[in-house]
Protein backbone atom coordinates (compact mmCIF):
# COMPACT_ATOMS: atom_id res chain seq x y z
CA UNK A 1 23.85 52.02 53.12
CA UNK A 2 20.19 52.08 52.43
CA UNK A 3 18.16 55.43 52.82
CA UNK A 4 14.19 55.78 52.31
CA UNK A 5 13.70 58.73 49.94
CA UNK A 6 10.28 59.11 49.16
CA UNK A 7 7.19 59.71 51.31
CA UNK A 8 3.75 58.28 50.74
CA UNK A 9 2.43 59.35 46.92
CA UNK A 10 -1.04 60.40 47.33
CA UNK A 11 -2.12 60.18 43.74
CA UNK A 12 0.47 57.88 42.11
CA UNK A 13 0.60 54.07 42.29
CA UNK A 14 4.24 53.84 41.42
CA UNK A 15 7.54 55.15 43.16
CA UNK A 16 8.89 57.88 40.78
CA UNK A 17 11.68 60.43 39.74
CA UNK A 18 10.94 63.64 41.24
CA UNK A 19 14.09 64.13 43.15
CA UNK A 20 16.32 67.06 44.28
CA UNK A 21 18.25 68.41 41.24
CA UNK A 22 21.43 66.75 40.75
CA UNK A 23 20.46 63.43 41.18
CA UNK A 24 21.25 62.13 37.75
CA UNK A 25 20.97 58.69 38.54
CA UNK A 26 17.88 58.10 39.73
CA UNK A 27 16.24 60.82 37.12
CA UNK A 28 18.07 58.46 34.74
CA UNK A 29 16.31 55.14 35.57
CA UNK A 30 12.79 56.05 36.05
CA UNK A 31 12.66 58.56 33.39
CA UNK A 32 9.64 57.29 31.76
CA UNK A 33 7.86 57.44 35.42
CA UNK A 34 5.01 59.91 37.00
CA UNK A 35 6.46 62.37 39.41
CA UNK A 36 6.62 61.91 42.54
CA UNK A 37 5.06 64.42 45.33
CA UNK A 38 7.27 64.60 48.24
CA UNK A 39 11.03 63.93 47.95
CA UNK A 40 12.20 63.76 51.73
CA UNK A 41 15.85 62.97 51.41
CA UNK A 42 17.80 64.76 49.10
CA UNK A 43 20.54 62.35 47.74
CA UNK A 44 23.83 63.74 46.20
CA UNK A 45 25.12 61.70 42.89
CA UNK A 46 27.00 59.53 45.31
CA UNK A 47 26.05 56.69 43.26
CA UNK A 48 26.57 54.00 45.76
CA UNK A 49 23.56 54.10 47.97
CA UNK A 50 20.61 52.37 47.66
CA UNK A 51 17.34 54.28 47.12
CA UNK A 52 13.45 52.40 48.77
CA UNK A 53 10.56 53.77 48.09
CA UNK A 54 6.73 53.76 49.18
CA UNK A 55 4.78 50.94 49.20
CA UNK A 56 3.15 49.66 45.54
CA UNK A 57 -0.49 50.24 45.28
CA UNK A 58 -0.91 46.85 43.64
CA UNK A 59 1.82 44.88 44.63
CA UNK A 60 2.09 46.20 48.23
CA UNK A 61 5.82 45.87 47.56
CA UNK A 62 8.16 48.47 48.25
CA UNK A 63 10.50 49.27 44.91
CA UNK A 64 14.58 49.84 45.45
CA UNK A 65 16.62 51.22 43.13
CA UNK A 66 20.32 50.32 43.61
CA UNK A 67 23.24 52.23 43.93
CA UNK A 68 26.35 51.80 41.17
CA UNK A 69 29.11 52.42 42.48
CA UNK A 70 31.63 54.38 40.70
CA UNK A 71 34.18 51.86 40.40
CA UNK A 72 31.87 48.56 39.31
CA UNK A 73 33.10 45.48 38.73
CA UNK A 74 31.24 43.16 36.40
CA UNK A 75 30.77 40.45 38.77
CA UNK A 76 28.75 43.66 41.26
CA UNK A 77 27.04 44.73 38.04
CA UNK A 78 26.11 41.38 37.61
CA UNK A 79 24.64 40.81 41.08
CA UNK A 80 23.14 44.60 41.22
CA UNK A 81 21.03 43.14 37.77
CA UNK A 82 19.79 39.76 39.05
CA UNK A 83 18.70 41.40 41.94
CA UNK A 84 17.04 44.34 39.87
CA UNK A 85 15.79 40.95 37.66
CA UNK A 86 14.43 38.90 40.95
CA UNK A 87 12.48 42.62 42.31
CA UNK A 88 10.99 43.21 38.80
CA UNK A 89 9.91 39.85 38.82
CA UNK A 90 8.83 39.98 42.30
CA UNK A 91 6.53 43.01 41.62
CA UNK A 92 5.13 41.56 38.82
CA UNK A 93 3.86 38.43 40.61
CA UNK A 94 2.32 40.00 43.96
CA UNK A 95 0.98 43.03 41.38
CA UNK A 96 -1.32 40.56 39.36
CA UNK A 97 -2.10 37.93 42.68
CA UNK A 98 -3.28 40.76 44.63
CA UNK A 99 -5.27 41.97 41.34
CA UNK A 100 -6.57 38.81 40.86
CA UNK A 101 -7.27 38.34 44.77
CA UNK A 102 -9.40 42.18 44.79
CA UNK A 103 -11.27 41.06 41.81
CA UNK A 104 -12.81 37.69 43.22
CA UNK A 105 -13.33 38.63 46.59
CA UNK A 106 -15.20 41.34 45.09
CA UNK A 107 -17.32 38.98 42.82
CA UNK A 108 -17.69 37.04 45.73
CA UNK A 109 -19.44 39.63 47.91
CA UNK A 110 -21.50 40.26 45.27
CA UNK A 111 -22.92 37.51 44.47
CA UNK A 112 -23.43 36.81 48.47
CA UNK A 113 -24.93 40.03 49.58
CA UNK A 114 -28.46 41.87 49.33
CA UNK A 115 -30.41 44.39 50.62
CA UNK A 116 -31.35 42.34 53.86
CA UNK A 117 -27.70 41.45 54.49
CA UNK A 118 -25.55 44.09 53.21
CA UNK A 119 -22.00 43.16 54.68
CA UNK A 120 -20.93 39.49 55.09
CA UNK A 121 -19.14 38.41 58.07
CA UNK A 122 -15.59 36.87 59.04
CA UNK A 123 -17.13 33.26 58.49
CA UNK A 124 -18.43 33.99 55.38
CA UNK A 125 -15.69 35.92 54.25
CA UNK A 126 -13.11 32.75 55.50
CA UNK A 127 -14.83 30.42 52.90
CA UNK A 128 -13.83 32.62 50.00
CA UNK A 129 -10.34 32.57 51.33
CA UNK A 130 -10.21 29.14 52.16
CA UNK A 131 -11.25 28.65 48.43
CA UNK A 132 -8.72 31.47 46.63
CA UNK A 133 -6.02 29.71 48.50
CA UNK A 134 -7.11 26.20 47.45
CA UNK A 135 -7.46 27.57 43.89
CA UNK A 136 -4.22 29.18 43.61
CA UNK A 137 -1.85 26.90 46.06
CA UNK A 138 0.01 25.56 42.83
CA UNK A 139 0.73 29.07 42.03
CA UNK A 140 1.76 29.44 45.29
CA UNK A 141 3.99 26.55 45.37
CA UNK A 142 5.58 27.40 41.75
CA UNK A 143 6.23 31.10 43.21
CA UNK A 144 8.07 29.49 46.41
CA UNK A 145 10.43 27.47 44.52
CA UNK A 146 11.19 30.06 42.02
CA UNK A 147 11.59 32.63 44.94
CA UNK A 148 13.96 30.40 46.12
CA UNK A 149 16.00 29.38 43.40
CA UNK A 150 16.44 33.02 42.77
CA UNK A 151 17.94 33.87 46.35
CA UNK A 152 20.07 31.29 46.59
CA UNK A 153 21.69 32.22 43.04
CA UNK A 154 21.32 36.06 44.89
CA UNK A 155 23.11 34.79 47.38
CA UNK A 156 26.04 32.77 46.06
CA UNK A 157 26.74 35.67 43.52
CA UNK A 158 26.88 38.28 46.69
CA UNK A 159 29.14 35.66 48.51
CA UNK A 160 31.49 36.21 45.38
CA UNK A 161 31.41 39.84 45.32
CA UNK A 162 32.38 39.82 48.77
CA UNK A 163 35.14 37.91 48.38
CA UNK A 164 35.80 40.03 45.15
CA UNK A 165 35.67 42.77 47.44
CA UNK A 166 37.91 41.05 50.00
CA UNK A 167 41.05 40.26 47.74
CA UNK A 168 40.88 43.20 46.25
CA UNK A 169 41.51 45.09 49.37
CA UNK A 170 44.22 42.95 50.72
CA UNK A 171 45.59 43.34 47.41
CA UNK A 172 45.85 46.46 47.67
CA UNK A 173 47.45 47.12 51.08
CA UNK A 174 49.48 44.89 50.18
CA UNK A 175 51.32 46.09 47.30
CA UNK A 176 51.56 49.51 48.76
């Protein structure tokens, strides 16, 4: 079960840890983080729901922090960090392209523009993409691959939790 629990920060860049008291959890793994403004869901130590919040600033991805469930096993633990790995990971990558991306285009319209011509148009602004794109497509490419390598371990370690899950259960109605 997923729930969003923060709204939009207006003056941080990064999801934080201002949550309703009793939420030891989540005060736990961001304590080093800003506070956040407006908590909308309050969240019980229920442990096994997953918690989204806003939008990064940079990365223009949205941060989850996982539930652990009371009872985890190591392979869940294990699958609950790789994914906590691939996000970090994730964030990282999109944080620094988009960096990168604000940064040229800016140079770009700099150099480009005067007085007579203060705003350049979509043409204009198409060759600078056409060119970050051609710059960076190895980037791109290396990012794709790695993306994919680390979904399709994602996904053959959930595929073993659930069958973790699965014989577990019938293991237990069983010997009842």
């Amino acid at each position: 079960m997923v729930l969003t629990l923060w709204s939009s920060c207006l003056r941080s860049s990064r999801p934080t840890a201002r949550l309703a008291k009793g939420s030891k959890r989540l005060a736990a793994h961001q304590a080093g983080s800003v506070l956040l403004e407006h908590p909308i869901i309050v969240v019980r130590d229920e442990g096994a729901v997953d918690l989204i919040g806003p939008p990064d600033a940079r990365s223009h991805l949205r941060p989850i922090v996982r539930g652990i469930p009371k009872n985890e096993t190591d392979l869940q633990r294990r699958f609950r960090q790789a994914a906590d790995a691939t996000q970090e990971w994730n964030q990282a990558f999109w944080a620094a392209h988009n960096g990168s991306f604000l940064l040229k285009k800016a140079q770009f319209v700099k150099e480009r523009t005067c007085e007579a011509k203060p705003q350049l148009n979509a043409d204009e602004m198409s060759e600078f993409y056409r060119e970050f794109l051609n710059a960076n497509w190895q980037n791109h490419v290396k990012y794709n691959f790695e993306w994919y390598r680390r979904n399709f371990a994602l996904l053959g370690l959930a595929l073993r939790v659930s069958l973790e899950g699965r014989f577990r259960l019938k293991y237990m109605t069983n010997s009842c």
